[in-house]
Protein backbone atom coordinates (compact mmCIF):
# COMPACT_ATOMS: atom_id res chain seq x y z
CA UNK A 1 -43.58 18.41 -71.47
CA UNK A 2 -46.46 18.61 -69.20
CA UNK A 3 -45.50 20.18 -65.96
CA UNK A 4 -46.12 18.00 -62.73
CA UNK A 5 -49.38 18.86 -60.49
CA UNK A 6 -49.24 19.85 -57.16
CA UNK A 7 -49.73 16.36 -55.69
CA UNK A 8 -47.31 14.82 -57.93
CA UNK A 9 -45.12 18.02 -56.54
CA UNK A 10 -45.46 16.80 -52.83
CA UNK A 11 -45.31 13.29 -53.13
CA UNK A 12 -42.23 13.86 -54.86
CA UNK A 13 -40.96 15.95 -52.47
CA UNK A 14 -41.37 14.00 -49.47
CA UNK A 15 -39.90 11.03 -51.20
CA UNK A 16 -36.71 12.79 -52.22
CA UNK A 17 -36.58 14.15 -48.87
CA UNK A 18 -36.69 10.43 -47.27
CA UNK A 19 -33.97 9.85 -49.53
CA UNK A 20 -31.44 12.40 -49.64
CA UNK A 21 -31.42 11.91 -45.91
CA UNK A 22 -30.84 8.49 -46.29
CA UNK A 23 -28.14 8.41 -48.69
CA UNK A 24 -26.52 10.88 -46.90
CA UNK A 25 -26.92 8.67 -43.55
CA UNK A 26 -28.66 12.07 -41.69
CA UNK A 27 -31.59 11.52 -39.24
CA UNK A 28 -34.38 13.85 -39.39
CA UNK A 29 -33.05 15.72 -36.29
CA UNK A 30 -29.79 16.62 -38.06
CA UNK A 31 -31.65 17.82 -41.51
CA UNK A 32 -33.41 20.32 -39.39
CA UNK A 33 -29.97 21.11 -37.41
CA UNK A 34 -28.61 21.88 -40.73
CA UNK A 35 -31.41 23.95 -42.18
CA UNK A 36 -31.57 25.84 -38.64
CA UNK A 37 -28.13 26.88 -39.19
CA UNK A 38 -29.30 28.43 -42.32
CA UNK A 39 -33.19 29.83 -41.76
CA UNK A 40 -35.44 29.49 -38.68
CA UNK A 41 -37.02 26.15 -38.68
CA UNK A 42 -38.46 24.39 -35.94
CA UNK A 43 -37.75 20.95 -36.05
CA UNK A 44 -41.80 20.37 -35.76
CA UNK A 45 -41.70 22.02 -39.22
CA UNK A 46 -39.23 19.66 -40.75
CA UNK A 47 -40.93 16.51 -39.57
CA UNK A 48 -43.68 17.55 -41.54
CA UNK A 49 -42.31 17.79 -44.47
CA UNK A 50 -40.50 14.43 -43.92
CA UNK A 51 -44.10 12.98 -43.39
CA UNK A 52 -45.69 15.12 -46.17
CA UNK A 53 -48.33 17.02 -44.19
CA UNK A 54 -46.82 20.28 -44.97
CA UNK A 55 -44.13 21.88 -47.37
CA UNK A 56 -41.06 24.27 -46.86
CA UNK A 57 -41.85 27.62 -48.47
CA UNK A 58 -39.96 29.13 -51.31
CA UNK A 59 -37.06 30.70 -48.51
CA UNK A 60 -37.26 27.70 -46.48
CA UNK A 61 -36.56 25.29 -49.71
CA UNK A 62 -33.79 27.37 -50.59
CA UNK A 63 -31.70 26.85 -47.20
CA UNK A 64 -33.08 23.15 -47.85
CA UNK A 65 -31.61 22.12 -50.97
CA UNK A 66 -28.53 24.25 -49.90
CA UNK A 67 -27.82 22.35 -47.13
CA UNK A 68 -28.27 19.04 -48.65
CA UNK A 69 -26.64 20.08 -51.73
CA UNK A 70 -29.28 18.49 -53.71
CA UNK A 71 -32.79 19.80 -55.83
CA UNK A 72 -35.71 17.86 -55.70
CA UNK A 73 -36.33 16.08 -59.12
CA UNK A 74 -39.53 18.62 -60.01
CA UNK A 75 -37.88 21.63 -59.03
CA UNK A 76 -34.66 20.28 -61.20
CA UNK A 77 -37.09 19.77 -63.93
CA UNK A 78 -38.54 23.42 -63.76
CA UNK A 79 -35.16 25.12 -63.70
CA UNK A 80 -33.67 22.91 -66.62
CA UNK A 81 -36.92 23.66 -68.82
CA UNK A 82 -36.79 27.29 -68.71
């Protein structure tokens, strides 16, 4: 299995973002609410990942996925490989 590129990475990302919000019927403003109540954040910070100009760090994806209870299809990929 060839491991997905960075770009691939951050397309991805900001897609499954868009969508775990969605599903889960939260607006941008409450993703960052509930990452805030996890990790400092500024909600700045979180619109840009939701329009993919930037991307949470490794601490910052952490309180992420643990707030949405959900793993973003590369990173899922990485952990079930290894």
């Amino acid at each position: 299995m060839v491991p997905p590129t960075r770009l691939q990475i951050e397309a991805e990302f900001k897609t499954w973002l868009r969508d775990v919000a969605y599903h889960q019927r939260l607006t941008q403003d409450e993703v960052a609410r509930l990452v805030q109540d996890r990790i400092q954040v500024h909600p700045r910070t979180v619109a840009a990942w939701f329009q993919g100009v930037a991307r949470p760090g490794y601490a910052q994806l952490v309180a992420l996925c643990a707030a949405l209870g959900e793993l973003p299809p590369a990173l899922r990929e990485v952990i079930l490989s290894s």
